[in-house]
Protein backbone atom coordinates (compact mmCIF):
# COMPACT_ATOMS: atom_id res chain seq x y z
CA UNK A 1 -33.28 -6.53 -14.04
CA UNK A 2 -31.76 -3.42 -12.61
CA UNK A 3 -28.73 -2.72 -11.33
CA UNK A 4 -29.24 -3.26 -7.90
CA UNK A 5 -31.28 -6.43 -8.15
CA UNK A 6 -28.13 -8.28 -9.80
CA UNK A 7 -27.57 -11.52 -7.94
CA UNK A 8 -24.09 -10.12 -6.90
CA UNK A 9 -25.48 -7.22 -4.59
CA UNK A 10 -26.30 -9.99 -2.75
CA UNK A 11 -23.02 -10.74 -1.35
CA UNK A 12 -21.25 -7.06 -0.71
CA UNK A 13 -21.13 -5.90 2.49
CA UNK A 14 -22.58 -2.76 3.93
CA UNK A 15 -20.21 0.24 4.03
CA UNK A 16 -19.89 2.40 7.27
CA UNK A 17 -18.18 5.33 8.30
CA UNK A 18 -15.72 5.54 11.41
CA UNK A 19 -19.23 5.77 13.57
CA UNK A 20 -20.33 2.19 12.17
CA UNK A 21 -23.15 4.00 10.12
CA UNK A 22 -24.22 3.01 6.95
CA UNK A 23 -22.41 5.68 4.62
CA UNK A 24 -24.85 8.72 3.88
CA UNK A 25 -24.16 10.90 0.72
CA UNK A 26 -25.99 13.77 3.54
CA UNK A 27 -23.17 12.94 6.15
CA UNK A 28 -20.21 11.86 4.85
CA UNK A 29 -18.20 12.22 1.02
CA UNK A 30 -19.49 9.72 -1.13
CA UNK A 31 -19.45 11.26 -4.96
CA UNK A 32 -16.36 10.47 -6.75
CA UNK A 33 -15.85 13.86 -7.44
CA UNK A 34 -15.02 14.66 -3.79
CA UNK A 35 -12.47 12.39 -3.65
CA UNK A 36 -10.75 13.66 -7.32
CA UNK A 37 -10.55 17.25 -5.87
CA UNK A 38 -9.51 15.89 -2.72
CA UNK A 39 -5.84 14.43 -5.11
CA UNK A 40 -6.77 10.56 -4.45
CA UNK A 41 -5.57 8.74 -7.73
CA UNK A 42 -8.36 6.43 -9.42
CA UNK A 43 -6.26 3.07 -9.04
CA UNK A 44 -6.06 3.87 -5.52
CA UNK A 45 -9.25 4.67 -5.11
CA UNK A 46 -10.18 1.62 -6.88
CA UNK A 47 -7.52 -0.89 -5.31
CA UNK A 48 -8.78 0.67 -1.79
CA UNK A 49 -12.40 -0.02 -2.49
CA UNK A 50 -11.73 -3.65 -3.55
CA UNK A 51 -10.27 -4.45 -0.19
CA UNK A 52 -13.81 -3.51 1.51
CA UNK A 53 -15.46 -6.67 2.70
CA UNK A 54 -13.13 -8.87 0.70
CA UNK A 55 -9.21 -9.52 0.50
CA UNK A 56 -6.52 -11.78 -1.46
CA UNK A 57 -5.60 -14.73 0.85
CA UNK A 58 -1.95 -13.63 0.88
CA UNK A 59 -3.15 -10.17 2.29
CA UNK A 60 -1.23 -8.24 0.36
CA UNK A 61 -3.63 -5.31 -0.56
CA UNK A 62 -1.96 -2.96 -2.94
CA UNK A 63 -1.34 -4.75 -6.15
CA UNK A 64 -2.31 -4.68 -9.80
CA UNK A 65 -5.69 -5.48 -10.89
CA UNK A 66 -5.02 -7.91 -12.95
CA UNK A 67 -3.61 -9.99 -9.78
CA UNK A 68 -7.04 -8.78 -7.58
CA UNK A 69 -9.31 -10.06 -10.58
CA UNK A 70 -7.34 -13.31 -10.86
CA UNK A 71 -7.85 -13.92 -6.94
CA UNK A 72 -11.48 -12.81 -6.36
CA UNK A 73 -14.00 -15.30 -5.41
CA UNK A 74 -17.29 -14.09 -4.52
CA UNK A 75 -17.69 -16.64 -1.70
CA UNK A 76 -14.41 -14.98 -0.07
CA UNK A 77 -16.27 -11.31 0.45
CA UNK A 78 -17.30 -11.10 4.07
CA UNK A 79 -20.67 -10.17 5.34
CA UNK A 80 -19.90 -8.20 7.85
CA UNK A 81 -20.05 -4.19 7.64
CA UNK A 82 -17.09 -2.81 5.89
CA UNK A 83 -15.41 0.50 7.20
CA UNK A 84 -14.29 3.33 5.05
CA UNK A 85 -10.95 4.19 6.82
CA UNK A 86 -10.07 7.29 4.93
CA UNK A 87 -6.78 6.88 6.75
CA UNK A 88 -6.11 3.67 5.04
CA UNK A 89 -7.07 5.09 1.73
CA UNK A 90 -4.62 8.27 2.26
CA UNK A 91 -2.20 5.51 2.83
CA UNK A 92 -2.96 3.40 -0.42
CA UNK A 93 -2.56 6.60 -1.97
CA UNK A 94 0.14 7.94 -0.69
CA UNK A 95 1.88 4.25 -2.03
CA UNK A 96 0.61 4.99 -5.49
CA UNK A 97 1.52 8.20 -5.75
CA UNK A 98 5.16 7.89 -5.00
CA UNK A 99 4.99 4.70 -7.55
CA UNK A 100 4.41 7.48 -10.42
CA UNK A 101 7.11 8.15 -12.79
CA UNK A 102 7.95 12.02 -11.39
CA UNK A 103 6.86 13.45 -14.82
CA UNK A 104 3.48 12.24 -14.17
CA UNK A 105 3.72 13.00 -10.70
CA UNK A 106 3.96 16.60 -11.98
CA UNK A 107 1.41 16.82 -13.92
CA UNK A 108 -0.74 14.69 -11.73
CA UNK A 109 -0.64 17.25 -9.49
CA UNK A 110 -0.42 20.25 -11.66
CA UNK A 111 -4.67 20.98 -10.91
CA UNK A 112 -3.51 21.67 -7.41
CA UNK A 113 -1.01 23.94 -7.34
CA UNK A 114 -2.93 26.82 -7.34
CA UNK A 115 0.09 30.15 -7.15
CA UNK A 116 2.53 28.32 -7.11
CA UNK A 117 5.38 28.13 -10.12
CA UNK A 118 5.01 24.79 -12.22
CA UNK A 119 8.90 25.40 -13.27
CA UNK A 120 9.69 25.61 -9.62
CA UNK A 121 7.37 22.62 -8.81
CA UNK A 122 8.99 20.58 -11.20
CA UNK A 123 12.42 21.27 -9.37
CA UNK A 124 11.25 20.56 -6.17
CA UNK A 125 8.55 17.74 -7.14
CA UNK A 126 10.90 14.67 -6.42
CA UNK A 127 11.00 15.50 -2.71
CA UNK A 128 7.45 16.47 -2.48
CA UNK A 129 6.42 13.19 -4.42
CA UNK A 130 8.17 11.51 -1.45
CA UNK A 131 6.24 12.82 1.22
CA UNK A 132 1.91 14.05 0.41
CA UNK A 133 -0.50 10.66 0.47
CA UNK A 134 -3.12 13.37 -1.74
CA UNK A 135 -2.68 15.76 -4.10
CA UNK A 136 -3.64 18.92 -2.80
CA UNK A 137 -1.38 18.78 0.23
CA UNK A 138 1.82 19.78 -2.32
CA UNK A 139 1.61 23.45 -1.71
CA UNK A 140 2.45 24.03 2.05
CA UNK A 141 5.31 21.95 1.20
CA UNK A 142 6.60 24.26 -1.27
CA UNK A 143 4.76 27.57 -1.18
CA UNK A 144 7.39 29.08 1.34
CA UNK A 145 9.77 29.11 -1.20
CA UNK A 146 8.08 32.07 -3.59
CA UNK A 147 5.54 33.43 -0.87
CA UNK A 148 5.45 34.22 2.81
CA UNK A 149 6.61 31.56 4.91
CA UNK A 150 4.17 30.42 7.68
CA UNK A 151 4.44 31.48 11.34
CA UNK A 152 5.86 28.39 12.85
CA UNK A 153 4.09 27.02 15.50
CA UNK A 154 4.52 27.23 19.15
CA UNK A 155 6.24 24.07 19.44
CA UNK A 156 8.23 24.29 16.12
CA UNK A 157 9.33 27.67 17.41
CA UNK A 158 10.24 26.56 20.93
CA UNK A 159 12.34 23.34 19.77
CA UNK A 160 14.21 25.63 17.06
CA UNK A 161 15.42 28.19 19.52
CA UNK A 162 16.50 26.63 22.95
CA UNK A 163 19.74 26.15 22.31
CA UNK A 164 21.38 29.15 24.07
CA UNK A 165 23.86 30.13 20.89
CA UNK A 166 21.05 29.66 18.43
CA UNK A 167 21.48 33.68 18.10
CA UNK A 168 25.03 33.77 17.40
CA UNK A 169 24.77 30.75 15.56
CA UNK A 170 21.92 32.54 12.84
CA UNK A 171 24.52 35.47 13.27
CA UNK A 172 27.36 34.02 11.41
CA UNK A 173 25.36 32.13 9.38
CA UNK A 174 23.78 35.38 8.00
CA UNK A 175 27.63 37.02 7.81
CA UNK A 176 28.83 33.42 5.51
CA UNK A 177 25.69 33.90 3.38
CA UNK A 178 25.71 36.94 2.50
CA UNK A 179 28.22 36.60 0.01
CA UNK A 180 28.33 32.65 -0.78
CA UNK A 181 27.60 30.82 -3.70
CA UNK A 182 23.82 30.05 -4.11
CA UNK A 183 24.09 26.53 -4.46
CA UNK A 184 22.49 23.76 -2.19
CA UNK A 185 26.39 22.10 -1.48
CA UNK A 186 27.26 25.40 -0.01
CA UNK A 187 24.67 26.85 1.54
CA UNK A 188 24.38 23.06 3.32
CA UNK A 189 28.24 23.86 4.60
CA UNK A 190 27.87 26.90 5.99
CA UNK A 191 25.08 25.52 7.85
CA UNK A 192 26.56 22.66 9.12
CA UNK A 193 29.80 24.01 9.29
CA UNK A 194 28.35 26.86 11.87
CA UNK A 195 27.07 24.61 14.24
CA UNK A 196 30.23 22.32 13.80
CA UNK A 197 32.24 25.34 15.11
CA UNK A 198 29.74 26.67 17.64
CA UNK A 199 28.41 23.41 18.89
CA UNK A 200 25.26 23.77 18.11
CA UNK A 201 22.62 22.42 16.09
CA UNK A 202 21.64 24.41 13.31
CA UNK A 203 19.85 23.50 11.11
CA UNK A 204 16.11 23.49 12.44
CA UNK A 205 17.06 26.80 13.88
CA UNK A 206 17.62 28.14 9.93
CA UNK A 207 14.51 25.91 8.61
CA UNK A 208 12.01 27.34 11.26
CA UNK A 209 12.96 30.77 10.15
CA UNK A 210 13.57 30.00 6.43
CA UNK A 211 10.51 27.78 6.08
CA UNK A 212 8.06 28.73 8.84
CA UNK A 213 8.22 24.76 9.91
CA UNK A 214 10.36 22.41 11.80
CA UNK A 215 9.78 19.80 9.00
CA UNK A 216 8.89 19.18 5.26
CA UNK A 217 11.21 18.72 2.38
CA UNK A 218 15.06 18.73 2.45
CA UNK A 219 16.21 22.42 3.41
CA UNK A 220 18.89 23.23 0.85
CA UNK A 221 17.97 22.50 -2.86
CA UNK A 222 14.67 24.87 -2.44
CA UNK A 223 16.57 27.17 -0.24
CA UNK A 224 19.04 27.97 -3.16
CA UNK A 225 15.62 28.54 -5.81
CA UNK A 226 14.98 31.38 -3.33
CA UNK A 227 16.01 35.04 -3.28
CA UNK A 228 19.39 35.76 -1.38
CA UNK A 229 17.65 38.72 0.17
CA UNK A 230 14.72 36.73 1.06
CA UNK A 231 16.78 34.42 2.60
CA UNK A 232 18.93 36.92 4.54
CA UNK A 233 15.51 38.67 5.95
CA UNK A 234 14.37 35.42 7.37
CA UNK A 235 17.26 34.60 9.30
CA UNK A 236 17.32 38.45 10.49
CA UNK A 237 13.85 38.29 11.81
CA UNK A 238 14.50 35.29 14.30
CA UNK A 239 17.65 36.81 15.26
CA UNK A 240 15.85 40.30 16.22
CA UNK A 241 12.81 38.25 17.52
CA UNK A 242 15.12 36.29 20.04
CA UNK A 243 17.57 39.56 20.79
C-alpha cells in the first residue's frame, strides 16, 4: 500500500492558501527547506501543522506533543479545507522561540546573522529573543549597532523631531556625552535627565538618530557596545539636518 493510499489520508483535510486554493509547491512555499531558511523552529512548525483541520477540545494550541498525541482522535479532524495562516505560524513561532533557553536562542539563530558580531549578538540576544517571531529578522534589530544605521522613515522621522526644543535638547545631550561614562545607567540619565530639564521628550529623538528607527530593542545597553564617536556623529547629523 503506498503512502498515500493509507486509510488515514482519508480523513485530513485539504490545505489552502489565504486565496482558499489548494496549496501548490508552483505558487506558494511548501518544501520544508523554505521554511528552515525562513528561522521557523521544527516544533513550531510541527505544533502549527497539527492544529490544521484538527484541535484539542480545550483549544489550547501550543503545547507539548506528548499532550497533542494523548488528545488526538481521528474522528475529531474536520473536513473542511484547512488554511495555512503564515501569520498564525509566525505567531506559534514567535511563542517558541522566546520559550528557548537564551544560549540556544543564540545559537539557534547564529545561521542568520550574516555580518554581524556573534560576541555582540550574544550581548544583545536577550532583548532580541523578546521581540523576532523568525529567525532571520534578528539583524535589523541589531545591525545599527556595528554598521550604518538605517534612514528612518518618514513617519519615524516626523514623530522624533516635532517637538520644537528637540534641537537644543540633542545639543546638550551631545555636550553631557561627550565626556560621560559609557555605561547604559548613564548614558540612560543624561537622556532622561535632558528632557527632564528641557521639557521635552527625548528619547525617540536620540533613538531615531542613533538607531535609524523609532522602535526595536531597549536604547541604552546596545548604545553603550557602540563607539563614542559613532554615537556623537549620529546625534550631530539630526541636529545639522534640523538647523
Amino acid at each position: 500500500m503506498g503512502a498515500t493510499e493509507h486509510p488515514v489520508y482519508a480523513h485530513l483535510p485539504l490545505i489552502v492558501n489565504e486565496k482558499r486554493q489548494k496549496l501548490s509547491k508552483r505558487r506558494d512555499d511548501v518544501a520544508v527547506g523554505d521554511y528552515q531558511a525562513r528561522g521557523y523552529l521544527p516544533d513550531a512548525m510541527r505544533n502549527y501543522l497539527l492544529t490544521l483541520g484538527w484541535g484539542p477540545k480545550d483549544e489550547i494550541e501550543i503545547r507539548p506533543i506528548a499532550e497533542f498525541i494523548e488528545a488526538f482522535e481521528l474522528s475529531d479532524i474536520n473536513k473542511s479545507p484547512a488554511f495555512f495562516d503564515v501569520k498564525k505560524l509566525d505567531s506559534f513561532n514567535g511563542e517558541y522561540i522566546r520559550a528557548l533557553p537564551v544560549g540556544d536562542f543564540v545559537e539557534q539563530a547564529t545561521p542568520y546573522l550574516g555580518d554581524v558580531d556573534p560576541a555582540l549578538f550574544a550581548k544583545l540576544a536577550p532583548f532580541v529573543q523578546e521581540r523576532v517571531k523568525r529567525l532571520d529578522e534578528v539583524v535589523p534589530f541589531v545591525s545599527w549597532v556595528h554598521g550604518p544605521a538605517p534612514e528612518p522613515s518618514e513617519k519615524d522621522w516626523k514623530k522624533a523631531t516635532k517637538q520644537p526644543n528637540t534641537v537644543a535638547a540633542l545639543t546638550l545631550i551631545i555636550e553631557r556625552l561627550a565626556s560621560a561614562e559609557w555605561t547604559p545607567e548613564v548614558l540612560e540619565s543624561i537622556v532622561f535627565g535632558v528632557g527632564g530639564e528641557l521639557d521635552v521628550k527625548t528619547q525617540l529623538p536620540a533613538r531615531v538618530a542613533i538607531t535609524g528607527s523609532g522602535s526595536g530593542i531597549p536604547l541604552f545597553e546596545p548604545m553603550a557596545e557602540m563607539d563614542r564617536a559613532v554615537v556623537l556623529d549620529r546625534l550631530r547629523a539630526m541636529v545639522e539636518k534640523l538647523s
